[in-house]
C-alpha atoms as a PDB file:
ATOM      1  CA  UNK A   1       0.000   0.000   0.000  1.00  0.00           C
ATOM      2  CA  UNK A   2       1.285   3.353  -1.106  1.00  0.00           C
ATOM      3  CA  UNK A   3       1.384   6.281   1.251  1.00  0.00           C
ATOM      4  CA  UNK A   4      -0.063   9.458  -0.133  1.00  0.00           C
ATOM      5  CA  UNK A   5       0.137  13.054   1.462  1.00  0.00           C
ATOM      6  CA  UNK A   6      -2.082  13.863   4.266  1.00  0.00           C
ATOM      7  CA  UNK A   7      -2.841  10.412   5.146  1.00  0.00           C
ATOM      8  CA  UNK A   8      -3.018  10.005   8.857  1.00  0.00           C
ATOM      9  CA  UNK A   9      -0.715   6.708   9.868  1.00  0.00           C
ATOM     10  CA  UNK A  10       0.440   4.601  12.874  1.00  0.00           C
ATOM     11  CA  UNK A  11       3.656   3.674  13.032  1.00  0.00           C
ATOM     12  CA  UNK A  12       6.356   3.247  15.861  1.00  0.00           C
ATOM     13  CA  UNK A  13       9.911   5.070  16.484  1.00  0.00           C
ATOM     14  CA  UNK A  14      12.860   3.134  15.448  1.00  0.00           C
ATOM     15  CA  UNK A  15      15.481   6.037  15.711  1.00  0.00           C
ATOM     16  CA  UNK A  16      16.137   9.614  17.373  1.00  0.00           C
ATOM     17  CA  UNK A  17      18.737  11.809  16.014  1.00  0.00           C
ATOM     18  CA  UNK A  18      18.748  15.421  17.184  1.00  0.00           C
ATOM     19  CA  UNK A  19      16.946  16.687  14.404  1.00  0.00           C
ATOM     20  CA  UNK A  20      14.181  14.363  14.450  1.00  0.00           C
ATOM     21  CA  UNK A  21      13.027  10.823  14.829  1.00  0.00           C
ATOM     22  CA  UNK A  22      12.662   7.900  12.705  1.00  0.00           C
ATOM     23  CA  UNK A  23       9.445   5.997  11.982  1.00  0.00           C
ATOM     24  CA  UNK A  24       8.224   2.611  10.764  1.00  0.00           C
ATOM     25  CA  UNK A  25       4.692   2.866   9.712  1.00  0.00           C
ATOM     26  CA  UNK A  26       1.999   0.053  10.159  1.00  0.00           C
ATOM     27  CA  UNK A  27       2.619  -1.124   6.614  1.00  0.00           C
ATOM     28  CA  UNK A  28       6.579  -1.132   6.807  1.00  0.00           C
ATOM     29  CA  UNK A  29       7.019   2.384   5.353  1.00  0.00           C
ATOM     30  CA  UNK A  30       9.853   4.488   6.660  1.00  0.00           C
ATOM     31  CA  UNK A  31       9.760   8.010   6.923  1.00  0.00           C
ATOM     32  CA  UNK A  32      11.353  11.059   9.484  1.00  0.00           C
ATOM     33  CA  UNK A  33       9.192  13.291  11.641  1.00  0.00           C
ATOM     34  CA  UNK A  34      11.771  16.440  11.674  1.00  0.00           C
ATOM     35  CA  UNK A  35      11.738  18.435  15.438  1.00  0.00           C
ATOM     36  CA  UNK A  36      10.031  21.593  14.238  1.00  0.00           C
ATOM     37  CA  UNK A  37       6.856  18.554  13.418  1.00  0.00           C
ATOM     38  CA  UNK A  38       6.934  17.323  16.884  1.00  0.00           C
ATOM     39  CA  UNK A  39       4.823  19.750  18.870  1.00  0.00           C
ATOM     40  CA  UNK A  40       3.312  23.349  18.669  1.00  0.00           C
ATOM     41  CA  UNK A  41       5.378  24.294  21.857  1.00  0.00           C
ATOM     42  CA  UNK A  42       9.332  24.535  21.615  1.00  0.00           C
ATOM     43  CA  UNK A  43      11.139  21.268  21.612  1.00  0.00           C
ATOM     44  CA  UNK A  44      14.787  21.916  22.393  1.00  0.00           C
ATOM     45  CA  UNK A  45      15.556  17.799  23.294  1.00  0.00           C
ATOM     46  CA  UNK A  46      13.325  15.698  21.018  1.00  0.00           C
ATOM     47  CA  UNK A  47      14.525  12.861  23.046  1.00  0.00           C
ATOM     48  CA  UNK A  48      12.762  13.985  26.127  1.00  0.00           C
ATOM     49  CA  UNK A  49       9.264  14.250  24.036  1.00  0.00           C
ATOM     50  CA  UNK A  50       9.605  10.590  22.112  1.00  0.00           C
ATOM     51  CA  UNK A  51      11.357   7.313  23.053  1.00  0.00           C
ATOM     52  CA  UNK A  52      12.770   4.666  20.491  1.00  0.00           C
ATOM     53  CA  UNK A  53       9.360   2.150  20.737  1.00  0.00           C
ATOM     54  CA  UNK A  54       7.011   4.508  21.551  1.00  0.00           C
ATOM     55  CA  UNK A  55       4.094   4.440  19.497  1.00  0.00           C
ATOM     56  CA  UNK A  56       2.711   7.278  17.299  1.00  0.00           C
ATOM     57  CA  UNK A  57      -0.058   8.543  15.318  1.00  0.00           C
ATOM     58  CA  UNK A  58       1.411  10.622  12.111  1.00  0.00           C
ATOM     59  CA  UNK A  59       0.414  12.646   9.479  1.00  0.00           C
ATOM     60  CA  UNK A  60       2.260  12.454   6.083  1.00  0.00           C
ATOM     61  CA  UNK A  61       2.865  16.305   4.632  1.00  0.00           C
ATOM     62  CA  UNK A  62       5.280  15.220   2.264  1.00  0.00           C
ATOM     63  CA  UNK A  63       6.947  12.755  -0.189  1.00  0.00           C
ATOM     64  CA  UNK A  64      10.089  13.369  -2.009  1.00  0.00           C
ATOM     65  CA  UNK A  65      10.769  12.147  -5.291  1.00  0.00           C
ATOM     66  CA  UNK A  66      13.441  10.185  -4.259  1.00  0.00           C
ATOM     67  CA  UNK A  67      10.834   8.591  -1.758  1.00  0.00           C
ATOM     68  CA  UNK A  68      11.210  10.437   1.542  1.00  0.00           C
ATOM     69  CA  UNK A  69       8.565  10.871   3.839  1.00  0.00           C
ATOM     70  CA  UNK A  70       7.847  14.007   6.134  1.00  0.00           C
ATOM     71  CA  UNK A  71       5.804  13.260   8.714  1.00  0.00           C
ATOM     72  CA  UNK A  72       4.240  15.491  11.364  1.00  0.00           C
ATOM     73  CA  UNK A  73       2.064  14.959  14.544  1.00  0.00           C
ATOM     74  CA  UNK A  74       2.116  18.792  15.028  1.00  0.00           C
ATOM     75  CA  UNK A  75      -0.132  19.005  12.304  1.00  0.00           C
ATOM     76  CA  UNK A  76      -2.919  16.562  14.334  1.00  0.00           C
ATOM     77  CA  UNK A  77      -2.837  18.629  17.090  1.00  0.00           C
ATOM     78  CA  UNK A  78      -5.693  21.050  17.373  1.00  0.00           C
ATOM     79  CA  UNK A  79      -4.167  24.791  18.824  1.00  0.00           C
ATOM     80  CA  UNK A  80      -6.163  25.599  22.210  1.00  0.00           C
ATOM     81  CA  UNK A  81      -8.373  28.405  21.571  1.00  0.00           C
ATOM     82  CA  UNK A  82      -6.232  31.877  21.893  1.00  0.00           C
ATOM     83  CA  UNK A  83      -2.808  30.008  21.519  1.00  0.00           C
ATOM     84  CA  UNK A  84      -0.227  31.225  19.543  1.00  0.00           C
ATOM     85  CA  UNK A  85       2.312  28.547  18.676  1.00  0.00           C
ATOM     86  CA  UNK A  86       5.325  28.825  21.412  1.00  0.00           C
ATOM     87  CA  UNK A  87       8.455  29.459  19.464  1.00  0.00           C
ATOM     88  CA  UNK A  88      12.383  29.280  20.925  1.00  0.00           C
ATOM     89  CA  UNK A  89      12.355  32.408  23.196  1.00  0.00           C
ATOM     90  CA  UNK A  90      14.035  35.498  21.509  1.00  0.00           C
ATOM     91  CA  UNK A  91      16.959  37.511  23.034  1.00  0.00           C
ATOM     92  CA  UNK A  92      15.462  41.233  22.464  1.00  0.00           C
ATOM     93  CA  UNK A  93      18.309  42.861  22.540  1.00  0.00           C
ATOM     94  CA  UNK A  94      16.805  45.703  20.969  1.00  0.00           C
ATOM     95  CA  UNK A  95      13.790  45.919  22.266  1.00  0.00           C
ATOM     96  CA  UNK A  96      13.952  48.288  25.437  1.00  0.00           C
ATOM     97  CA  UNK A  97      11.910  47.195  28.291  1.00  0.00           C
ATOM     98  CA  UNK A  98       8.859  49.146  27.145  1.00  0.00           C
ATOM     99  CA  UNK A  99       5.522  49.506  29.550  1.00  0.00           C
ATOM    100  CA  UNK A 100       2.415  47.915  28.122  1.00  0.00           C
ATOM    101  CA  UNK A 101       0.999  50.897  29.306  1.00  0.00           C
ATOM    102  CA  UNK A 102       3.177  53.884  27.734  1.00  0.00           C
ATOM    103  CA  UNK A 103       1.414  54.803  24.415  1.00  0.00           C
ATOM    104  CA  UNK A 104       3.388  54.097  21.194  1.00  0.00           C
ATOM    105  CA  UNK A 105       5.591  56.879  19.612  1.00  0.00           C
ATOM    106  CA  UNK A 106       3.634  57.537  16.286  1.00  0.00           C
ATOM    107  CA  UNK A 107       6.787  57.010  13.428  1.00  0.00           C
ATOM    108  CA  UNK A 108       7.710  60.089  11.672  1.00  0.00           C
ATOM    109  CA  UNK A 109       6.819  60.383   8.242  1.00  0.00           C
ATOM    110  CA  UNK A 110       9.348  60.508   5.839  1.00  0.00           C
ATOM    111  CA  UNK A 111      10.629  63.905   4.608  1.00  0.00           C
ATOM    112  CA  UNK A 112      12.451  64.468   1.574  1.00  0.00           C
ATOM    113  CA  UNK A 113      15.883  66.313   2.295  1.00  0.00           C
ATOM    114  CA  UNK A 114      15.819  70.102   0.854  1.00  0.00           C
ATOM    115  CA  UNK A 115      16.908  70.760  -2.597  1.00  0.00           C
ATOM    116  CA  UNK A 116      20.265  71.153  -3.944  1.00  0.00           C
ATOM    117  CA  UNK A 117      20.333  74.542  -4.742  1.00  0.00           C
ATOM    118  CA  UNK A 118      24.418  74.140  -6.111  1.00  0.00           C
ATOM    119  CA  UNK A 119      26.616  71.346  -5.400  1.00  0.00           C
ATOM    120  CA  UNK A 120      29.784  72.879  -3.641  1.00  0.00           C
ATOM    121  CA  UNK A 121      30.680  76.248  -2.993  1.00  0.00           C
ATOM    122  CA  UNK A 122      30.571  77.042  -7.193  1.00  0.00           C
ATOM    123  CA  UNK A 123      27.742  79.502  -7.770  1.00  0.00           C
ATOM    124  CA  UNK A 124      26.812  77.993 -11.263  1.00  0.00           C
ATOM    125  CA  UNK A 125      24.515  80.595 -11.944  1.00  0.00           C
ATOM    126  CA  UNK A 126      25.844  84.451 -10.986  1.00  0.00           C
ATOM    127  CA  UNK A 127      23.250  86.659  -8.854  1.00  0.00           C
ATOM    128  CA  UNK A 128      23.593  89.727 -11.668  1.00  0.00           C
ATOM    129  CA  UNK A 129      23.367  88.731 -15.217  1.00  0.00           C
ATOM    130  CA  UNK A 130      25.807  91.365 -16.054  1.00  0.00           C
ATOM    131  CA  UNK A 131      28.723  88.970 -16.862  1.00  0.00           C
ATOM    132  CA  UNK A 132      29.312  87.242 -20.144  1.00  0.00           C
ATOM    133  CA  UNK A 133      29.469  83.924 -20.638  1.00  0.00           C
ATOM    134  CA  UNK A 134      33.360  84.363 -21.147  1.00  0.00           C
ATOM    135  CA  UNK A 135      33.358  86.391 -17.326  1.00  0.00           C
ATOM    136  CA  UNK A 136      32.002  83.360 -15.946  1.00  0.00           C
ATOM    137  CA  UNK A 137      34.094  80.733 -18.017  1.00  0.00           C
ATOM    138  CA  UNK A 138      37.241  81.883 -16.565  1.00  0.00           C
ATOM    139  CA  UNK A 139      35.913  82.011 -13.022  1.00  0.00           C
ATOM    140  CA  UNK A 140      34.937  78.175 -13.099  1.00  0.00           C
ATOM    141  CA  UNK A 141      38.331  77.434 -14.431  1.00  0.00           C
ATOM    142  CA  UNK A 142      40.384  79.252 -12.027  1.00  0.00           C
ATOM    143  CA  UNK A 143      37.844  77.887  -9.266  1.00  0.00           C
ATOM    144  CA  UNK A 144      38.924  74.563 -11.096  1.00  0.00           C
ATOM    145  CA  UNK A 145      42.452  75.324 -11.168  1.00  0.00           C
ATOM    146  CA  UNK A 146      42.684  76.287  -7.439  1.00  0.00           C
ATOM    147  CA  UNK A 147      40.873  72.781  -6.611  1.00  0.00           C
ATOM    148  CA  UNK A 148      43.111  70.870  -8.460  1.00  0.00           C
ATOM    149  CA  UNK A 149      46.205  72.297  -6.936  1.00  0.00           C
ATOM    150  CA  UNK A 150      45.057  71.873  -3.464  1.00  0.00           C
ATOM    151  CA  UNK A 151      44.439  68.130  -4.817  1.00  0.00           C
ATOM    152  CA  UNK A 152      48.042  68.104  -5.965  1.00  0.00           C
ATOM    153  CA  UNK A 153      49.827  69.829  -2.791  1.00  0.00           C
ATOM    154  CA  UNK A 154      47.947  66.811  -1.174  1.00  0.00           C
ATOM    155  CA  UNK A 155      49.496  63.841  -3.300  1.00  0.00           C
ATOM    156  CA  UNK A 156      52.561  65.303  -3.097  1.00  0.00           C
ATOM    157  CA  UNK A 157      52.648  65.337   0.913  1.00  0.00           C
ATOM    158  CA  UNK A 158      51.661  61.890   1.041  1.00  0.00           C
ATOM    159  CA  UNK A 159      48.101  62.007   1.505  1.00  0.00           C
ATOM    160  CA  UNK A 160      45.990  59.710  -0.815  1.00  0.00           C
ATOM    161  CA  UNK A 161      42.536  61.746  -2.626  1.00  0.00           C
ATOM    162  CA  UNK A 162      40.167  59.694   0.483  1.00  0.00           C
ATOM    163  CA  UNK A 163      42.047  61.549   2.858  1.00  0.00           C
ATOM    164  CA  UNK A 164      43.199  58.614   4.902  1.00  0.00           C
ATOM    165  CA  UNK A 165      46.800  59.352   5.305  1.00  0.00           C
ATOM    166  CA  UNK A 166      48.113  56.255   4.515  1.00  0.00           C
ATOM    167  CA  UNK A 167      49.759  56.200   1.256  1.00  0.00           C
ATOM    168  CA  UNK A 168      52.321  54.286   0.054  1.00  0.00           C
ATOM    169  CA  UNK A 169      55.891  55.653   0.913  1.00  0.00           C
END
C-alpha cells in the first residue's frame, strides 16, 4: 500500500537523532518526523518528548521524489483556543523594556531632504546677469584650477585623494 500526502498513519519510532526521529509505519514504510513537526510548543531535546518504541499517530505532509517521507504529529494537534504557537524564546536585545501601558511613539513620516540649490561652494549661476558667458568661463576654471592644486599639494605630501593618510611611501 502506497502512502499518499495527508494520510493520517500509525507507526512506531525506530530512531532519534537530534533533528528528528525515525518511523516505521503500520505497513513497513519508513519516513522522518523532523523536530520543528513534533509539537506546537518549543522542543529543544526531542529525546525527552519521544522514546525509540514509543508508538505514534502521524500525518504524512510530504513525499520526495526520491521517496522520503515528512511526517508530522504537530499538524494533528488542534491549537487551544487563543494560543499562539510557542516558538524558541528570543533575546530582544533591541527591544527596550517598554511599559504595556506607555502609548506608542507615532513614526515620523518621511521627509524628503531640501533641494540642492548648487553642489559645492561654485555659484553655477551668478546673482547679476551682467557677466558674459566668457566672465564666468574663466571664473569656473580658475575655481577649477585652485581645486586641483590643493588636490596636488595633497598627493605630493603623502596624503591619498580619500584623505586617509596612509599612502604608500
Amino acid at each position: 500500500m502506497a502512502l499518499s500526502v495527508g494520510e493520517i498513519v500509525n507507526g512506531k519510532i525506530t530512531g532519534i537523532t537530534n533533528f528528528g526521529a525515525f518511523v516505521e509505519t503500520e505497513d513497513g514504510s519508513r519516513g522522518m518526523i523532523h523536530i520543528s513537526e513534533v509539537s506546537r510548543s518549543y522542543v529543544e531535546d526531542i529525546k525527552a518528548v519521544l522514546k525509540v518504541g514509543q508508538a505514534v499517530t502521524t500525518k504524512v505532509i510530504s513525499i520526495s521524489e526520491d521517496g522520503k517521507i515528512a511526517l508530522s504529529i504537530k499538524q494533528l494537534e488542534k491549537p487551544e483556543e487563543g494560543q499562539r504557537e510557542n516558538r524558541k524564546p528570543r533575546d530582544n536585545r533591541n527591544n527596550k523594556s517598554r511599559q504595556k501601558d506607555a502609548p506608542r511613539q507615532p513614526r515620523k513620516k518621511y521627509e524628503p531632504a531640501p533641494p540642492v540649490t548648487s553642489p559645492g561652494d561654485f555659484e553655477w549661476q551668478s546673482s547679476s546677469t551682467s557677466g558674459s558667458f566668457e566672465d564666468m568661463m574663466s571664473k569656473f576654471k580658475r575655481t577649477s584650477e585652485d581645486k586641483m592644486s590643493d588636490l596636488k599639494r595633497g598627493e605630493s605630501r603623502g596624503y591619498s585623494r580619500r584623505g586617509n593618510g596612509g599612502g604608500r611611501k
